[in-house]
PDB file of N, CA and C in Angstrom:
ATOM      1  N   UNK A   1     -14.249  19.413  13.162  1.00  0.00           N
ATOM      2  CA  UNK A   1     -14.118  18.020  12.748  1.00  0.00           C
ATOM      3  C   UNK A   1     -13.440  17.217  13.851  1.00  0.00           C
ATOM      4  N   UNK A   2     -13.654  15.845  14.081  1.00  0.00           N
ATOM      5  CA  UNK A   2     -13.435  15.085  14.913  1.00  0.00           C
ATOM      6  C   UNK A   2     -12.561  14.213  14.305  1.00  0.00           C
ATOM      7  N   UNK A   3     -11.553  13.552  14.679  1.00  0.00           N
ATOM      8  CA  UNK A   3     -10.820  12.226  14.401  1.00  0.00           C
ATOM      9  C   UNK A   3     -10.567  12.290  12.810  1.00  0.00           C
ATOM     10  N   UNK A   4      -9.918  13.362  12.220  1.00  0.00           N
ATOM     11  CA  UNK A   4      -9.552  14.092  11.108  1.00  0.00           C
ATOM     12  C   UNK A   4      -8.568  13.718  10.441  1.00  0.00           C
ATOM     13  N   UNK A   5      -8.106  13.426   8.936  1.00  0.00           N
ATOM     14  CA  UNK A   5      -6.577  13.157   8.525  1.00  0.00           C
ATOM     15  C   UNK A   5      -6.380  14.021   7.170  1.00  0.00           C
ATOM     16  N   UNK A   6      -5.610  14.884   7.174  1.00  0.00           N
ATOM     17  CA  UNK A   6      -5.119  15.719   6.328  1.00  0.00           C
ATOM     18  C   UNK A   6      -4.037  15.513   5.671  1.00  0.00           C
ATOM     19  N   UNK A   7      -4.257  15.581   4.217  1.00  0.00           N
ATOM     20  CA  UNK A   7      -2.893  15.966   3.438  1.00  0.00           C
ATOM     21  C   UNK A   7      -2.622  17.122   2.800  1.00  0.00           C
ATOM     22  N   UNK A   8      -1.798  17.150   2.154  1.00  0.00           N
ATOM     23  CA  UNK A   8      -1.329  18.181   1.170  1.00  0.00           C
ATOM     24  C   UNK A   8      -0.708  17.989  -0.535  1.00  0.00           C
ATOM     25  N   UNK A   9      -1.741  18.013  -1.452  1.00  0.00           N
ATOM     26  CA  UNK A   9      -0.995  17.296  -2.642  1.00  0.00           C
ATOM     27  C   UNK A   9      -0.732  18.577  -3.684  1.00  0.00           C
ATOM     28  N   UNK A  10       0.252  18.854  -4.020  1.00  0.00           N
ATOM     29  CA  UNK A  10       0.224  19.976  -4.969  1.00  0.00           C
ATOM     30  C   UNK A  10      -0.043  21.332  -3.920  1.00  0.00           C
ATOM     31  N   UNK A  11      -0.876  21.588  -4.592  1.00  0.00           N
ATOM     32  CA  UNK A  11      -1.247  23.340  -4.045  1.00  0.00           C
ATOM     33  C   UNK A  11      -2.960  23.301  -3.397  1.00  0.00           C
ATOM     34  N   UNK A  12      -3.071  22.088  -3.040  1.00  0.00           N
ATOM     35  CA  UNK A  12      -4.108  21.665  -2.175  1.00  0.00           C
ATOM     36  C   UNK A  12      -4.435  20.925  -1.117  1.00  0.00           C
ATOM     37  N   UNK A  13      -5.572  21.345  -0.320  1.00  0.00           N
ATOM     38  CA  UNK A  13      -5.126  20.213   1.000  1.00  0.00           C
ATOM     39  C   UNK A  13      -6.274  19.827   1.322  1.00  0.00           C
ATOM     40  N   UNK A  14      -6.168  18.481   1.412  1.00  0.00           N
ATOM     41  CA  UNK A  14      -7.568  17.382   1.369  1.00  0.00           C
ATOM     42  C   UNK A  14      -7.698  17.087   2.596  1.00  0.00           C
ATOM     43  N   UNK A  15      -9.023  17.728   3.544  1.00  0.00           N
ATOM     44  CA  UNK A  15      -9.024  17.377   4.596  1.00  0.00           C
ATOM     45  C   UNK A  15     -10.415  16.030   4.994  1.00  0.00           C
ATOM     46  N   UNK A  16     -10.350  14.931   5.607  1.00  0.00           N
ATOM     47  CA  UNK A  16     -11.388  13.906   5.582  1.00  0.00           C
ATOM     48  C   UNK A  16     -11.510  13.569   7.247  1.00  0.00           C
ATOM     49  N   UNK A  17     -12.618  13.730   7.679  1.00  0.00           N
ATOM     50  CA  UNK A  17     -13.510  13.230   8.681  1.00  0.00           C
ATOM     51  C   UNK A  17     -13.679  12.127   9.158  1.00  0.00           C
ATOM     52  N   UNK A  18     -13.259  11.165  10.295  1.00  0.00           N
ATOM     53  CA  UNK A  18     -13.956  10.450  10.378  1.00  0.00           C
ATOM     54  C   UNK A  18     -13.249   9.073   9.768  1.00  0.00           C
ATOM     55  N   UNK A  19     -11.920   8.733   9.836  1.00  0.00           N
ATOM     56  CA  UNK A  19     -10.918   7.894   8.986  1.00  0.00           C
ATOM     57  C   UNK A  19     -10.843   6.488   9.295  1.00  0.00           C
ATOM     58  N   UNK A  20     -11.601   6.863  10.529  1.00  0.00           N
ATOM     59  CA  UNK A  20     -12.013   4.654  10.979  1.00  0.00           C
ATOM     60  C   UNK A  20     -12.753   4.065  10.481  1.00  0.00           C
ATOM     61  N   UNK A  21     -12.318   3.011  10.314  1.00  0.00           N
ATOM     62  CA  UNK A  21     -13.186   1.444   9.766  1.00  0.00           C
ATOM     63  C   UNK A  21     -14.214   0.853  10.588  1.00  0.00           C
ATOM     64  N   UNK A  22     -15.176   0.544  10.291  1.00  0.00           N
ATOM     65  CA  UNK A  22     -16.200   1.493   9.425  1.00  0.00           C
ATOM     66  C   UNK A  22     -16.331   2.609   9.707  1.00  0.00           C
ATOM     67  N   UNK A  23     -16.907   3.207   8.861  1.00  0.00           N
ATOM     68  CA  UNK A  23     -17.295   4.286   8.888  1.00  0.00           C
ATOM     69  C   UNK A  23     -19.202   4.618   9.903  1.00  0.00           C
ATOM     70  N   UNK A  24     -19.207   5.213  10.908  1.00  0.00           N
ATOM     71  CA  UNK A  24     -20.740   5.369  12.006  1.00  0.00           C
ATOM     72  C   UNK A  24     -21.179   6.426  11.306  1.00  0.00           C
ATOM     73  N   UNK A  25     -21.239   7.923  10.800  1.00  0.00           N
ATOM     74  CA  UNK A  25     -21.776   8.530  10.960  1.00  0.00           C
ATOM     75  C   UNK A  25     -21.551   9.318   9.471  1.00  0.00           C
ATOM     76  N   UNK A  26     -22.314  10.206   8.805  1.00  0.00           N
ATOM     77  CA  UNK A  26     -21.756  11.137   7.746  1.00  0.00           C
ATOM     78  C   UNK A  26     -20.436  11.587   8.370  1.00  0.00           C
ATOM     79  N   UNK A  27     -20.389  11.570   7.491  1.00  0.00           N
ATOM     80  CA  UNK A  27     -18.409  12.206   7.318  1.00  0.00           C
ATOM     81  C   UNK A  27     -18.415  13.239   6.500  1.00  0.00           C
ATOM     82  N   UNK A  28     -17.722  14.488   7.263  1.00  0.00           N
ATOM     83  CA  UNK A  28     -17.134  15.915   6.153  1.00  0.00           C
ATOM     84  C   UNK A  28     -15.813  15.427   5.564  1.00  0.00           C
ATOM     85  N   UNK A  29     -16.145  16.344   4.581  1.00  0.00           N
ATOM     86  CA  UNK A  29     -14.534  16.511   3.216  1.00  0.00           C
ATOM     87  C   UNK A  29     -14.455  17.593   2.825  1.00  0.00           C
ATOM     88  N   UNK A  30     -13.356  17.948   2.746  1.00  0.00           N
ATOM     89  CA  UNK A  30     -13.228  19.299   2.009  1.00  0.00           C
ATOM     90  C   UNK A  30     -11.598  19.072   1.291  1.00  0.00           C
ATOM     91  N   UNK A  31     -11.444  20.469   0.328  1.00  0.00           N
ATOM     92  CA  UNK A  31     -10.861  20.490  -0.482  1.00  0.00           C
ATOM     93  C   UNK A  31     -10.447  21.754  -0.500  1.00  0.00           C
ATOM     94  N   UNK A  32      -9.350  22.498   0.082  1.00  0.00           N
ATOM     95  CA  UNK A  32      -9.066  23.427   0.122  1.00  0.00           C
ATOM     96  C   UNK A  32      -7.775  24.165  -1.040  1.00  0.00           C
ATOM     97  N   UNK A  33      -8.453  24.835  -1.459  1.00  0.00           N
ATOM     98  CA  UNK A  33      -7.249  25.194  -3.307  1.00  0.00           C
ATOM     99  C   UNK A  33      -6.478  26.465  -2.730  1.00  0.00           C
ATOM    100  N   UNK A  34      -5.261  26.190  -2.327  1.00  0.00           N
ATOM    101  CA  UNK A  34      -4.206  27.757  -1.720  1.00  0.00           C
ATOM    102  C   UNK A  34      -4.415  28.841  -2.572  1.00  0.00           C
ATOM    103  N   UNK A  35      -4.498  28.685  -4.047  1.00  0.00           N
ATOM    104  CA  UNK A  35      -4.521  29.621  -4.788  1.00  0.00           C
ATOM    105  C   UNK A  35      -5.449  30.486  -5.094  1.00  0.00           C
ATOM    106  N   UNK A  36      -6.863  29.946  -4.627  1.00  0.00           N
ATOM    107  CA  UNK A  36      -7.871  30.684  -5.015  1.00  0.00           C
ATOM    108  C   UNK A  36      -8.444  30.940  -3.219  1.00  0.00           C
ATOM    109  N   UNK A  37      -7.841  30.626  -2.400  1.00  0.00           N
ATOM    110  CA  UNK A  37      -8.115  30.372  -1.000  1.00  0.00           C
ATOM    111  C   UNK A  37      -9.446  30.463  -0.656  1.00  0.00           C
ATOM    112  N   UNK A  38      -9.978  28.939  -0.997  1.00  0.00           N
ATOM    113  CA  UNK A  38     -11.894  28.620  -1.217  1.00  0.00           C
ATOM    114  C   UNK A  38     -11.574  27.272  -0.366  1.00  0.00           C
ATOM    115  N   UNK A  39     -12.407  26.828  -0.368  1.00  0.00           N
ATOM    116  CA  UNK A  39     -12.334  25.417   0.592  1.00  0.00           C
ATOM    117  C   UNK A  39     -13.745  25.025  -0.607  1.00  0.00           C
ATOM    118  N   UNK A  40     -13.406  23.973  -1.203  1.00  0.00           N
ATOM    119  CA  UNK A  40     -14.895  23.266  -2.118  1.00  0.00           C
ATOM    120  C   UNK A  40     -15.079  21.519  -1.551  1.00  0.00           C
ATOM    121  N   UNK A  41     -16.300  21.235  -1.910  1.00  0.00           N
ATOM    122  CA  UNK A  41     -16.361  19.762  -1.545  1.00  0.00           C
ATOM    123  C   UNK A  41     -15.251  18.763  -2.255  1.00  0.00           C
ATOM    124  N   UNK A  42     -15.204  17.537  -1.376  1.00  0.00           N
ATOM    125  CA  UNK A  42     -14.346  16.505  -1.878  1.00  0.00           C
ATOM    126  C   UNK A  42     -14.919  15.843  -2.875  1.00  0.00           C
ATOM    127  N   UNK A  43     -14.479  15.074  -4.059  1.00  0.00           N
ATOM    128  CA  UNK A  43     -15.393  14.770  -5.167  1.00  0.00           C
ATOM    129  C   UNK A  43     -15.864  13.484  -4.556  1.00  0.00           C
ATOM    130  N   UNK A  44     -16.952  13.056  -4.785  1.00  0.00           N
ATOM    131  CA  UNK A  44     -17.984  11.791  -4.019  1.00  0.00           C
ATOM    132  C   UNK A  44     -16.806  10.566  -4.123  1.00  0.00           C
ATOM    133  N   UNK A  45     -15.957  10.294  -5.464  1.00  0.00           N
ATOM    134  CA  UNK A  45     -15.439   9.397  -5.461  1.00  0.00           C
ATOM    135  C   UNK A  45     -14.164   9.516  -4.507  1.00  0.00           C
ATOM    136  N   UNK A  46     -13.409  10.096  -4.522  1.00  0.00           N
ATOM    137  CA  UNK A  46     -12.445  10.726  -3.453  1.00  0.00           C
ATOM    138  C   UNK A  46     -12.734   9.836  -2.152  1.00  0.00           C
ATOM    139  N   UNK A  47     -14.331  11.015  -1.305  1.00  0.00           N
ATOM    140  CA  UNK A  47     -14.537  10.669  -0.557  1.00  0.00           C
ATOM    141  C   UNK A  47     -14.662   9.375   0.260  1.00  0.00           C
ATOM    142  N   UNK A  48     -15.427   8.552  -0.789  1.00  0.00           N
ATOM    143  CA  UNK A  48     -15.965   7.334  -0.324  1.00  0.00           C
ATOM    144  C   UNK A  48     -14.721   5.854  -0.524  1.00  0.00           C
ATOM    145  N   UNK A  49     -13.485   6.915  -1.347  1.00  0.00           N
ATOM    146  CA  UNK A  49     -12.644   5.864  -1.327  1.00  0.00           C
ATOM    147  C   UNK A  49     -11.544   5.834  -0.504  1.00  0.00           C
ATOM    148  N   UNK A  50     -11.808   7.113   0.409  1.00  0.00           N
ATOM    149  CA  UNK A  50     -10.926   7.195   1.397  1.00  0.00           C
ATOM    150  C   UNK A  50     -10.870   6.472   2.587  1.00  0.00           C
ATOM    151  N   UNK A  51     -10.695   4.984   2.889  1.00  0.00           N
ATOM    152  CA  UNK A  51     -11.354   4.119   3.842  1.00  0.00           C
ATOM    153  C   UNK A  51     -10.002   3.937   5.270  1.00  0.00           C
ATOM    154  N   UNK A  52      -8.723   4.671   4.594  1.00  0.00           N
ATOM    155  CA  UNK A  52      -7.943   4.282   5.634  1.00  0.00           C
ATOM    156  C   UNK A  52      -7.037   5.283   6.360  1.00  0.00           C
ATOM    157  N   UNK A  53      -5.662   4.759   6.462  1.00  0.00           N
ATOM    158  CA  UNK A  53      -4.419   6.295   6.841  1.00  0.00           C
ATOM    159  C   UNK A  53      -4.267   6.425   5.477  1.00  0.00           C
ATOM    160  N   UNK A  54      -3.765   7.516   5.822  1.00  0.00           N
ATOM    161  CA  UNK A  54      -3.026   8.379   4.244  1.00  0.00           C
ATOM    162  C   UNK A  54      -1.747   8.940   4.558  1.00  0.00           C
ATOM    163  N   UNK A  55      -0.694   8.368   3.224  1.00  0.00           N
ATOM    164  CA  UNK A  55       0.323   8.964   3.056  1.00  0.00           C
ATOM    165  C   UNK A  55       0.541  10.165   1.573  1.00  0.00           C
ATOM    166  N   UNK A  56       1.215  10.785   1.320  1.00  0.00           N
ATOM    167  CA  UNK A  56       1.175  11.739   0.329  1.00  0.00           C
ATOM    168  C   UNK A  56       2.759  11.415  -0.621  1.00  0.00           C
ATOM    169  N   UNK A  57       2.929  10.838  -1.563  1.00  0.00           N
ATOM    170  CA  UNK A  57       4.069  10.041  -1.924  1.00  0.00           C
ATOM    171  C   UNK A  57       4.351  10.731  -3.433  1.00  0.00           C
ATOM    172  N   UNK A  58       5.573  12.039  -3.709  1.00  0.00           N
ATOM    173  CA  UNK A  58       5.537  12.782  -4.880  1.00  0.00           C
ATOM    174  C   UNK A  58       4.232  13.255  -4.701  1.00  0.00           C
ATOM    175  N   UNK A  59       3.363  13.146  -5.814  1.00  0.00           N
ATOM    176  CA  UNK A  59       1.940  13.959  -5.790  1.00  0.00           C
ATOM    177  C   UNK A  59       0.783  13.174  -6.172  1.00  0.00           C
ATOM    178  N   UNK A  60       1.040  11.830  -5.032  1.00  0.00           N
ATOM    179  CA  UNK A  60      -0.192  11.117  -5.072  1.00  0.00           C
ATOM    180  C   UNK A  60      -0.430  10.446  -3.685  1.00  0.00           C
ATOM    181  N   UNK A  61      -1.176  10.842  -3.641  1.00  0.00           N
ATOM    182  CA  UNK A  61      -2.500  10.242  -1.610  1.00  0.00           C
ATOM    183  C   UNK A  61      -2.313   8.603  -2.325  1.00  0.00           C
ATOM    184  N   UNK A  62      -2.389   8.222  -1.402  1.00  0.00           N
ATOM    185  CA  UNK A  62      -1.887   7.116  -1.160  1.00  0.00           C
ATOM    186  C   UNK A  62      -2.907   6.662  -0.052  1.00  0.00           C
ATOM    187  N   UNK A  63      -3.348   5.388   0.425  1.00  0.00           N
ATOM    188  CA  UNK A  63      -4.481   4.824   1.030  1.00  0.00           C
ATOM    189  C   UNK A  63      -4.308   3.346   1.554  1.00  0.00           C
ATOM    190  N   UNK A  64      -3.962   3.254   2.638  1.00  0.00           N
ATOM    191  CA  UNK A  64      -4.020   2.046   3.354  1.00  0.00           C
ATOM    192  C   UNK A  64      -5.443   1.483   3.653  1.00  0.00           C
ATOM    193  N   UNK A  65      -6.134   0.571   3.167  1.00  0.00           N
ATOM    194  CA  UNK A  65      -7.946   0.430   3.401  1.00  0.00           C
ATOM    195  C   UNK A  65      -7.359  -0.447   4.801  1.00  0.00           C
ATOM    196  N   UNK A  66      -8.745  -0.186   5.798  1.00  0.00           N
ATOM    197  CA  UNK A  66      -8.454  -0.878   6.827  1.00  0.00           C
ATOM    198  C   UNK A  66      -9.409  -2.135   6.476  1.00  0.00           C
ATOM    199  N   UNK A  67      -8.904  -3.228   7.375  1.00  0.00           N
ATOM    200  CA  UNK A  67      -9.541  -4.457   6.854  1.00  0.00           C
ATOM    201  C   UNK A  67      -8.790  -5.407   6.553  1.00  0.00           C
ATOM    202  N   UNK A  68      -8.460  -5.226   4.606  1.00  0.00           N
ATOM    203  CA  UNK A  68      -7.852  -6.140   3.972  1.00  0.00           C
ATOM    204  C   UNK A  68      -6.409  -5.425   4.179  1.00  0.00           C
ATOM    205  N   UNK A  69      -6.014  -4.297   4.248  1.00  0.00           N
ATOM    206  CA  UNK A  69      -4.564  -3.843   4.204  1.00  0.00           C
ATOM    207  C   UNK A  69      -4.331  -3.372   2.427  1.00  0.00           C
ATOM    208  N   UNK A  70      -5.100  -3.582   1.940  1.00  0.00           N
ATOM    209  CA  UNK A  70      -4.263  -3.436   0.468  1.00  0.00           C
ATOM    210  C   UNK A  70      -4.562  -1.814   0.308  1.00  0.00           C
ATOM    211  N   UNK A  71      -3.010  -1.405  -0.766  1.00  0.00           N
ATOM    212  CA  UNK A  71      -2.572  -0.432  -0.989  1.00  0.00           C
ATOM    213  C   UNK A  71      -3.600   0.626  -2.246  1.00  0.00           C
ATOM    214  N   UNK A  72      -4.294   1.336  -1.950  1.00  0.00           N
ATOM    215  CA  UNK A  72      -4.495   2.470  -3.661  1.00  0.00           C
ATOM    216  C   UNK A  72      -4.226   3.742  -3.307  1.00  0.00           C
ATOM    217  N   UNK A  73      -3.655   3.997  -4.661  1.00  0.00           N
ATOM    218  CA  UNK A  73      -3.435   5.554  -4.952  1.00  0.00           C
ATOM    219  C   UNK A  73      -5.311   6.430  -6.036  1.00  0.00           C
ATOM    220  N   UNK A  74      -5.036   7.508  -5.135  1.00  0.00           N
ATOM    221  CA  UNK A  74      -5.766   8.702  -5.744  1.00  0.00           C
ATOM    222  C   UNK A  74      -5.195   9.512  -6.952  1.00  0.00           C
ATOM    223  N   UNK A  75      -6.239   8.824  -8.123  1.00  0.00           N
ATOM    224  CA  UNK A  75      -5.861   9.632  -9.741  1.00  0.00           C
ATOM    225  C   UNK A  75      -6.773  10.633  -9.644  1.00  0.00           C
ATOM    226  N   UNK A  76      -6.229  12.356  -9.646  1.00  0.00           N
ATOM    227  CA  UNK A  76      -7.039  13.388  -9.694  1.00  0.00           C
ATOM    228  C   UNK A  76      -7.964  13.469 -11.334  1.00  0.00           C
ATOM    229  N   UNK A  77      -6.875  13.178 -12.353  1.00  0.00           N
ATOM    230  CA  UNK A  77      -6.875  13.334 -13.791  1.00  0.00           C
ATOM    231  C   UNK A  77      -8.482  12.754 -13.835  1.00  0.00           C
ATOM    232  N   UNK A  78      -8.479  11.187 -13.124  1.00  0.00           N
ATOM    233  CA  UNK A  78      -9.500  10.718 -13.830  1.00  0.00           C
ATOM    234  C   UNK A  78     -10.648  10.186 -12.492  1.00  0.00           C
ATOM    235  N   UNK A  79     -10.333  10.900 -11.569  1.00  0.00           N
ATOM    236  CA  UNK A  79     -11.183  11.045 -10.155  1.00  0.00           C
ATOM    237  C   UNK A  79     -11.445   9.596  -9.957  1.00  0.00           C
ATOM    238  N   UNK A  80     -10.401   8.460  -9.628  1.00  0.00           N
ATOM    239  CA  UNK A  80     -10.099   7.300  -9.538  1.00  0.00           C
ATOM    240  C   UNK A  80      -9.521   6.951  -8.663  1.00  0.00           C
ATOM    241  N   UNK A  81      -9.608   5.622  -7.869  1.00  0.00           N
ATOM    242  CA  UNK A  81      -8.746   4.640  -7.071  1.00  0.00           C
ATOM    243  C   UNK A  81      -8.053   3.566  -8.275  1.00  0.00           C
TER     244      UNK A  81
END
């Protein structure tokens, strides 16, 4: 992977491809679970709402969009921005 930004939330680590505004090319995601030590895809919504830097704040990704600047958090519960 090229130009890559990784976190760590819980007992998983969300790795995303490709973190500049706009986005040129398909972009990889993955989803790596420590416990079952599998790497599975990022869920589509995840992915496509990942538009900026990421911080990891208690146990929620956190998302600076580039552009406008405004702030969202990642709800796993309900696979939401």
């Amino acid at each position: 992977m090229a130009w890559y930004n990784a976190v760590v939330v819980g007992r998983r680590m969300f790795v995303m491809e490709g973190w500049w505004w706009p986005f040129c090319a398909f972009l990889r995601a993955g989803v790596y679970k420590v416990d079952q030590h599998v790497w599975e895809e990022m869920s589509k919504v995840m992915w496509e709402g990942w538009t900026g830097a990421s911080i990891v704040v208690g146990d929620r990704l956190i998302i600076t969009n580039y552009g406008d600047g405004r702030v969202k958090a990642y709800d796993a519960v309900s696979d939401a921005w």
